[in-house]
Protein backbone atom coordinates (compact mmCIF):
# COMPACT_ATOMS: atom_id res chain seq x y z
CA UNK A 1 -166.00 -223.12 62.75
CA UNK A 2 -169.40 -221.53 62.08
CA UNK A 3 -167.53 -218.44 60.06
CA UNK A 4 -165.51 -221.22 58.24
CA UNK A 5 -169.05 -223.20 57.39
CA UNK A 6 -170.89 -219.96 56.33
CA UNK A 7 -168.17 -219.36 53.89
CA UNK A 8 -168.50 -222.97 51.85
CA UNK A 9 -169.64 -222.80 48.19
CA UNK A 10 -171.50 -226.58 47.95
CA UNK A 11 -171.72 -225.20 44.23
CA UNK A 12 -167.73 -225.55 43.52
CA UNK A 13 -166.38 -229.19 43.40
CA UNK A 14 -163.56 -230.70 42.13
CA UNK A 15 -163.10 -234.46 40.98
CA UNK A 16 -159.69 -236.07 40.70
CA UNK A 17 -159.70 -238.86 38.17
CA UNK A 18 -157.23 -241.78 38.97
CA UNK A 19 -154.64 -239.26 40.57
CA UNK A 20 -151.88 -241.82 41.81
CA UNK A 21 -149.03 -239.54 44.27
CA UNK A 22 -150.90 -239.22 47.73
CA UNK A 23 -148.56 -235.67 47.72
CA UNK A 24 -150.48 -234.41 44.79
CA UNK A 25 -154.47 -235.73 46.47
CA UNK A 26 -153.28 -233.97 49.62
CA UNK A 27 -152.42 -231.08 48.34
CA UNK A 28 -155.84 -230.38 46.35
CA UNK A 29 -157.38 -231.29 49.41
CA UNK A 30 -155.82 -228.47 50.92
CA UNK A 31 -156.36 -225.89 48.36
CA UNK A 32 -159.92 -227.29 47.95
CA UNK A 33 -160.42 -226.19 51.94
CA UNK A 34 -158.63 -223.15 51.46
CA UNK A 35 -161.43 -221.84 48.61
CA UNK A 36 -163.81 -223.35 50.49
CA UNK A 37 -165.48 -226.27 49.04
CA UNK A 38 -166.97 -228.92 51.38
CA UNK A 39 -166.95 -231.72 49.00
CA UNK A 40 -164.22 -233.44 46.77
CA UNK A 41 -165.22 -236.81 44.25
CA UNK A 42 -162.68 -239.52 43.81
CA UNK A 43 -162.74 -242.11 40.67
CA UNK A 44 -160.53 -244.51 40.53
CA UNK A 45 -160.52 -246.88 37.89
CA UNK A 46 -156.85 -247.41 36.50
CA UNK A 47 -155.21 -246.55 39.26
CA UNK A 48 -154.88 -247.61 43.06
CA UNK A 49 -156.62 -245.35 45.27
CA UNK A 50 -153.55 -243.91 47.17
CA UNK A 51 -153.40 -243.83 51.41
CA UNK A 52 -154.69 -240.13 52.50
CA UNK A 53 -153.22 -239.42 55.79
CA UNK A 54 -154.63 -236.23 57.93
CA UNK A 55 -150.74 -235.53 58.66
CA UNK A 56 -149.74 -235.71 55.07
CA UNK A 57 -152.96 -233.34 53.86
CA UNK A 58 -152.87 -230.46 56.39
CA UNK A 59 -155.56 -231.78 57.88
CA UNK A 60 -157.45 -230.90 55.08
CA UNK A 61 -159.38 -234.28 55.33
CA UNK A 62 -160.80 -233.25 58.48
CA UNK A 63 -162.89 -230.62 56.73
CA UNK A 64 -163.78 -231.95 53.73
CA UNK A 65 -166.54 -234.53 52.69
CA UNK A 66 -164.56 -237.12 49.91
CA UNK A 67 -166.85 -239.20 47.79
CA UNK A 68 -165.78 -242.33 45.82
CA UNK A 69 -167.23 -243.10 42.59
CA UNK A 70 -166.90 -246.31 40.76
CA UNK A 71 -166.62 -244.64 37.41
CA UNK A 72 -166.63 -241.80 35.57
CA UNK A 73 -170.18 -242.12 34.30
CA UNK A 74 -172.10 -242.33 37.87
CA UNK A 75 -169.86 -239.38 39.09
CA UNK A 76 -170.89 -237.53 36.60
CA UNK A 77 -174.60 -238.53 37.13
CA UNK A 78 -174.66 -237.54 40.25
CA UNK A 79 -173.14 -234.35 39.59
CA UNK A 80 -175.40 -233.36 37.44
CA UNK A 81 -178.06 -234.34 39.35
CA UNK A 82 -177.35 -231.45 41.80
CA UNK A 83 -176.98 -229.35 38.66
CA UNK A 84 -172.91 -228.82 37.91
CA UNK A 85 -171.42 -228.22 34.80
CA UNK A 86 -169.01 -230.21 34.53
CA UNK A 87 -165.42 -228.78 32.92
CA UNK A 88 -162.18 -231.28 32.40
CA UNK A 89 -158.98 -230.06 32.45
CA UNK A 90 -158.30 -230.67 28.56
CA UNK A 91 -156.06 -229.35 25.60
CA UNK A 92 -158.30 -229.82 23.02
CA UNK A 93 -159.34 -227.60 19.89
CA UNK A 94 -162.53 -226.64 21.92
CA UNK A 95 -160.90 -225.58 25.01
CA UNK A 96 -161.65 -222.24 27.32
CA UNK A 97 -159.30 -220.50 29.11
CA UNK A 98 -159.51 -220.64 32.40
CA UNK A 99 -159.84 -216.80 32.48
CA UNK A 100 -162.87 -217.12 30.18
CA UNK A 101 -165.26 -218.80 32.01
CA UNK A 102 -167.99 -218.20 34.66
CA UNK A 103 -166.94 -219.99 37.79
CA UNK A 104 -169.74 -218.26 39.73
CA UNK A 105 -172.30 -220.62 38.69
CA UNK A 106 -172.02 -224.66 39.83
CA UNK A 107 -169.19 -226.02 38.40
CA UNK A 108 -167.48 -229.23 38.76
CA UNK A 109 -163.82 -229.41 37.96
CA UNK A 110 -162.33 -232.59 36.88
CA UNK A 111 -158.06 -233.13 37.26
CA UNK A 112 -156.24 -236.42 35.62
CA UNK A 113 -153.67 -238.56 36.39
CA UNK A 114 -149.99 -236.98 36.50
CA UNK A 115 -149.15 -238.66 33.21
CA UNK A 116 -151.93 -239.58 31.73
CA UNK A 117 -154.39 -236.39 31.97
CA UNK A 118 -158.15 -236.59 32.27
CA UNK A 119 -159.42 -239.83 30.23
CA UNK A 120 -160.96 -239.45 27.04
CA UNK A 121 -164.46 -240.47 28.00
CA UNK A 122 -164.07 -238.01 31.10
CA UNK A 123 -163.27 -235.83 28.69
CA UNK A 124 -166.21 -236.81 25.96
CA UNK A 125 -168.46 -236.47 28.84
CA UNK A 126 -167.49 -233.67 30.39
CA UNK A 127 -169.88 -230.61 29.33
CA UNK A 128 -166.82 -228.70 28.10
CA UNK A 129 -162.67 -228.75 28.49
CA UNK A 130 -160.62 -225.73 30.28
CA UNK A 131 -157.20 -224.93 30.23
CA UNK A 132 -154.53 -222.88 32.58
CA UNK A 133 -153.13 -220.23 29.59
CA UNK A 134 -149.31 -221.20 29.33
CA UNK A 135 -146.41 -218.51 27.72
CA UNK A 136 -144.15 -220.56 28.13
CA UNK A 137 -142.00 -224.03 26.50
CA UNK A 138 -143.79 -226.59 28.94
CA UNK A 139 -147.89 -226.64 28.19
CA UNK A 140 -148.73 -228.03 31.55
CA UNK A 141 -148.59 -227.65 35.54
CA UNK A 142 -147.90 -230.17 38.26
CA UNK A 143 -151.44 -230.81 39.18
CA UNK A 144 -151.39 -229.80 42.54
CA UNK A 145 -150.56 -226.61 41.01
CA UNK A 146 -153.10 -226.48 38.46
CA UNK A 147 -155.67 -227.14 40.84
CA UNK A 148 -154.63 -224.09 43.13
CA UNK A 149 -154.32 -221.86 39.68
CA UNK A 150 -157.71 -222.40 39.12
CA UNK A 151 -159.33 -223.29 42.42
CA UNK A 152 -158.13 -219.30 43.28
CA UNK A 153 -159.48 -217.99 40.12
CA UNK A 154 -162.92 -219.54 41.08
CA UNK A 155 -162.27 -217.62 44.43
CA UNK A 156 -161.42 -214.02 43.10
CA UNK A 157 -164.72 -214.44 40.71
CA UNK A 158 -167.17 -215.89 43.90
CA UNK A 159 -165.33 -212.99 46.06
CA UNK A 160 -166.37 -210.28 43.38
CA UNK A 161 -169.99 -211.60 42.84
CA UNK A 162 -170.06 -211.52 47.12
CA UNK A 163 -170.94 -215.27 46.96
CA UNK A 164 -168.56 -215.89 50.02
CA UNK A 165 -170.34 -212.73 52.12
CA UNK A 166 -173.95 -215.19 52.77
CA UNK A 167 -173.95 -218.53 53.87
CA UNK A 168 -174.51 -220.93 50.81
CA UNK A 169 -175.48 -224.06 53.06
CA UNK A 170 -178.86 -224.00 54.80
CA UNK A 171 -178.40 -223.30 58.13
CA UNK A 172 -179.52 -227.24 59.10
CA UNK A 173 -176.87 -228.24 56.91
CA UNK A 174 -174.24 -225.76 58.54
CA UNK A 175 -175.54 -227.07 62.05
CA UNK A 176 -175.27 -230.57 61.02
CA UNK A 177 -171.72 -229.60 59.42
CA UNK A 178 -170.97 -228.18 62.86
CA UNK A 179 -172.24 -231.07 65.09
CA UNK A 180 -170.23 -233.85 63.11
CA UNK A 181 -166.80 -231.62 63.09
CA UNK A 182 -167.66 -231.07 66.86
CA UNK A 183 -167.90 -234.69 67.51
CA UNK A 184 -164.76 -235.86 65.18
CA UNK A 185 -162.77 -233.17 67.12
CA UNK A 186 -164.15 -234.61 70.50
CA UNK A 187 -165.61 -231.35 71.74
CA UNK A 188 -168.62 -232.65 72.64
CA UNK A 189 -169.58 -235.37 73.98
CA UNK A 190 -171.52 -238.23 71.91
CA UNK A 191 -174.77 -238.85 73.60
């Protein structure tokens, strides 16, 4: 667990914007663990926030922190607050490709609803828009899918810059990781 907690980057996050199919949340949640980042941000504002079971997410929700905003404006406060740039998933004229962009610094990336997209004022207040390049007829991905695409291209870039070689948590913060995954796994005892 300590290995797994030394390898978290608290400077990757991803938000998921009214993102209905408790399939789709789950599986981000997984690929979000599987890059390691520690903390995923919810909005729901148009939609129903959808049932997240461990069994359906891989247990993925065991290991992550979720936070629920109320809207798109105090996520993004508090975002920035801890110094992201935040990027929405966007086809727009002023789009970057994915392949472009430095996702070694902090970075929060924001995925819309399955029909829908990102909103436009996630979008108009989003620091910039990013797209998955596409050769082919359809000009979109499932966004479980999309996630993963880019989620692993943040990976390959923190792997080459060595960010995933030093622990980017404090080590109080990795303890205090430690102690509550301990206790939720019932491997100590509470006291």
């Amino acid at each position: 667990m300590v290995q797994v907690l030394e390898r978290r980057q608290p400077d990757l996050t991803v938000v998921l914007e009214n993102v209905h199919d408790p399939h789709n949340v789950s599986a981000v949640l997984r690929s979000c663990d599987a890059v390691g980042i520690p903390t995923v941000h919810l909005i729901y504002t148009q939609e129903e926030r959808p049932e997240l079971s461990r069994g359906v997410s891989g247990s993925a929700l065991r290991w992550l922190d979720i936070v629920d905003h109320e809207s798109v404006e105090d996520c993004y406060e508090a975002l920035r607050a801890r110094g992201f740039t935040i990027l929405a998933t966007h086809l727009d004229e002023n789009r970057v490709e994915l392949f472009d962009l430095d996702l070694t610094a902090p970075t929060a990336l924001v995925f819309g609803n399955e029909q829908r997209g990102v909103s436009e004022e996630a979008v108009e207040r989003a620091d910039g828009t990013v797209i998955i390049p596409m050769m082919g007829m359809v000009q979109s991905l499932n966004i479980s899918v999309a996630c993963a695409v880019t989620l692993y291209e943040a990976l390959r870039q923190r792997r080459a810059a060595r960010l995933y070689e030093r622990p980017r948590l404090s080590r109080n913060e990795i303890g205090t990781r430690l102690e509550r995954w301990l206790r939720r796994e019932r491997r100590i005892i509470r006291s």
